[in-house]
C-alpha atoms as a PDB file:
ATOM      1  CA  UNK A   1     122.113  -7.416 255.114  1.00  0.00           C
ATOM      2  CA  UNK A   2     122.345  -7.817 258.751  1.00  0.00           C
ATOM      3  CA  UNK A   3     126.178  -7.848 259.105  1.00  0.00           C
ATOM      4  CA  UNK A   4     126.416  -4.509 257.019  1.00  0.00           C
ATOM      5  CA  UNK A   5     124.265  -3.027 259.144  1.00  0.00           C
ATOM      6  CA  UNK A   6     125.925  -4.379 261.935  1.00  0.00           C
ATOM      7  CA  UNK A   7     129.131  -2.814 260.857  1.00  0.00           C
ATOM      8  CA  UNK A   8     128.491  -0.145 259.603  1.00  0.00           C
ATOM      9  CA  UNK A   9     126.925   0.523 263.387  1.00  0.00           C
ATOM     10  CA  UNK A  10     130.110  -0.632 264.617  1.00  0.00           C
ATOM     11  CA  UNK A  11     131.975   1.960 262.471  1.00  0.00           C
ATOM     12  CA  UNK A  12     129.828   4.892 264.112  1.00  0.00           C
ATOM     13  CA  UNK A  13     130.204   3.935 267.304  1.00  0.00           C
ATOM     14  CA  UNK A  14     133.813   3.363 266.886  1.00  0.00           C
ATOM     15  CA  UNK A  15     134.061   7.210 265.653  1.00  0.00           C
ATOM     16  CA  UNK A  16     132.343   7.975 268.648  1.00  0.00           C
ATOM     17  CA  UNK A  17     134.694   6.385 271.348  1.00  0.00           C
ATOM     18  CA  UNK A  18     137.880   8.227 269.586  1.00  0.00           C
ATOM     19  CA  UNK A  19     135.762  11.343 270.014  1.00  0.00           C
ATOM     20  CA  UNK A  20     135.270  10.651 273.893  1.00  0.00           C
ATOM     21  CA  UNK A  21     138.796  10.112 273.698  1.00  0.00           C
ATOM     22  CA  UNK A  22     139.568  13.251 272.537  1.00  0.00           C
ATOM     23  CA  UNK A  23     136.847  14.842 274.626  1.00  0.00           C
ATOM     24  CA  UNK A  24     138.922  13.006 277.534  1.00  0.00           C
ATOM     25  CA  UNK A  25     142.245  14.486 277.051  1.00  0.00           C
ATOM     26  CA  UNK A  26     141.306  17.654 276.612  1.00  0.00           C
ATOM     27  CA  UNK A  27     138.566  18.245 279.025  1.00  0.00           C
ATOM     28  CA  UNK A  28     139.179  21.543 280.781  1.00  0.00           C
ATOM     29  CA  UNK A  29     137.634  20.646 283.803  1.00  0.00           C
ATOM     30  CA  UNK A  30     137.414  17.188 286.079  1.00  0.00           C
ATOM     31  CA  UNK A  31     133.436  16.659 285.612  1.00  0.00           C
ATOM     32  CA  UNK A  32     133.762  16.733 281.411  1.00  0.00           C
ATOM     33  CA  UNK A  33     136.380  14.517 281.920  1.00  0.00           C
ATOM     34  CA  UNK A  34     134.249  12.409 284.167  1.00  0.00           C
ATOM     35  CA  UNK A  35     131.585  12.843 281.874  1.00  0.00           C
ATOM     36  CA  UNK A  36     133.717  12.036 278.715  1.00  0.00           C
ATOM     37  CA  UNK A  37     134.941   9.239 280.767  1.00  0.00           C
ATOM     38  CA  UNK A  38     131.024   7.426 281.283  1.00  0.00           C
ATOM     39  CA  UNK A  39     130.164   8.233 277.668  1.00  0.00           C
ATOM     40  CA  UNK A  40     133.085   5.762 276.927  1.00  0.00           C
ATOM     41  CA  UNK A  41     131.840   3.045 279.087  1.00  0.00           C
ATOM     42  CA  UNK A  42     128.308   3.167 277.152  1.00  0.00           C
ATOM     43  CA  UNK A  43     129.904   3.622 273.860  1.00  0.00           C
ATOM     44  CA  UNK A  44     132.089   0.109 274.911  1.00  0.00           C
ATOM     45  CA  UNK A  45     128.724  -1.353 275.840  1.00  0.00           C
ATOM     46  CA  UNK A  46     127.209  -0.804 272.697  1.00  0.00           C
ATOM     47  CA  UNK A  47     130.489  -1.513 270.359  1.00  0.00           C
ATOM     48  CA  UNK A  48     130.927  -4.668 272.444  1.00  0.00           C
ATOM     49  CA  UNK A  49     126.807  -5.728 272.310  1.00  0.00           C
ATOM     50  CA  UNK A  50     127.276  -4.796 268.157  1.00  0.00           C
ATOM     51  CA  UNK A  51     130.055  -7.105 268.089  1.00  0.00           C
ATOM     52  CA  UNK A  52     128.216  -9.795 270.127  1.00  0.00           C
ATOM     53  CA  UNK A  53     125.343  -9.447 267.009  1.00  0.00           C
ATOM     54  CA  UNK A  54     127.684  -9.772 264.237  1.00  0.00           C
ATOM     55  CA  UNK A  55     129.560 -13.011 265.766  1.00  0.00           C
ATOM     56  CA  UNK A  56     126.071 -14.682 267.074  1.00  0.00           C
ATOM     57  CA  UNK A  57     127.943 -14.830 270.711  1.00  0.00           C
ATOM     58  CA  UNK A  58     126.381 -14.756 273.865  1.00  0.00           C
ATOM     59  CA  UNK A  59     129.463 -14.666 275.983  1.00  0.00           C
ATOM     60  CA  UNK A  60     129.783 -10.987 274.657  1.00  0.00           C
ATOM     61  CA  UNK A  61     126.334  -9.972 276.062  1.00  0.00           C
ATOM     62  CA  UNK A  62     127.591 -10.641 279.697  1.00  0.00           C
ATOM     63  CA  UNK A  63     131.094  -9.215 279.210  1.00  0.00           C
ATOM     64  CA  UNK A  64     128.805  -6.015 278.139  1.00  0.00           C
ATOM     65  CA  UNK A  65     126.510  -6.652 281.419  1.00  0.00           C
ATOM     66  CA  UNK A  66     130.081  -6.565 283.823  1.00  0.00           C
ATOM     67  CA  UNK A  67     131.383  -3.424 281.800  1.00  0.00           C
ATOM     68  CA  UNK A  68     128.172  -1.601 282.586  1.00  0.00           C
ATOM     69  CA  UNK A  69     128.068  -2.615 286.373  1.00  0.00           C
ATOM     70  CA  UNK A  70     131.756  -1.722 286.451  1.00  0.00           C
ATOM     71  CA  UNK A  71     131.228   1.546 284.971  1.00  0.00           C
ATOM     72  CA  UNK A  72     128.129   2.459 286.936  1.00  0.00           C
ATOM     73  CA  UNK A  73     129.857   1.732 290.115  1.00  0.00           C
ATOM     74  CA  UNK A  74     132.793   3.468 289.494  1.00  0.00           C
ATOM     75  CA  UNK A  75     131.121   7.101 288.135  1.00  0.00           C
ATOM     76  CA  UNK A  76     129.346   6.528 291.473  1.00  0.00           C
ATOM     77  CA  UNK A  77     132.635   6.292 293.230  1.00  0.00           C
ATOM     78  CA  UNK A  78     134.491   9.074 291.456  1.00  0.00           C
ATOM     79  CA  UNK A  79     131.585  11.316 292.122  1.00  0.00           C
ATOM     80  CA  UNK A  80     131.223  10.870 295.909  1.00  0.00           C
ATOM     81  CA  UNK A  81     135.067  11.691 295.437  1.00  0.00           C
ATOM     82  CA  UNK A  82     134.963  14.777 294.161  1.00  0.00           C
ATOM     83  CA  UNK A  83     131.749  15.962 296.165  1.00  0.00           C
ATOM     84  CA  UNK A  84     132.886  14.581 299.412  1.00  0.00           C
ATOM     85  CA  UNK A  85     136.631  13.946 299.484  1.00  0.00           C
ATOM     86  CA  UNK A  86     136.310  10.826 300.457  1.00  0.00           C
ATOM     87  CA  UNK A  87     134.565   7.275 299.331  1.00  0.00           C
ATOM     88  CA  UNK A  88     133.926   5.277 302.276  1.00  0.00           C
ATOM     89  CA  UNK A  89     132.447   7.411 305.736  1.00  0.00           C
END
């Protein structure tokens, strides 16, 4: 009963990463882009953590744990980007 679940979780959040794609492409501005662009990372997290549950792995838990580091640091980068104009002072 678990794995259906599982999937059928896996199915919805699939949906929503093509969505964020779309979202991505077409954004009219640079901050819904950047914003389509962080929704993806979480949506990766929790496709990759479902994934993790229906193969019983833990190696997919950490590969989850460096995506969302990865992704936090980056929107953090991009941001003081486009507010600033530059990363590093």
């Amino acid at each position: 009963m678990l794995n259906q679940i599982v999937m059928v979780a896996m199915i919805g959040v699939g949906i929503a990463l093509l969505l964020n794609l779309w979202a991505l492409l077409r954004g009219p501005s640079v901050p819904d882009r950047l914003l389509a662009l962080d929704t993806m990372y979480i949506n990766s997290i929790a496709l990759l953590l479902c994934y993790g549950i229906y193969a019983a792995s833990i190696l997919h838990f950490e590969a989850a744990l460096l995506i969302a580091m990865l992704g936090f640091v980056s929107t953090v980068a991009v941001c003081k980007f486009m507010l600033r104009g530059d990363i590093i002072e």
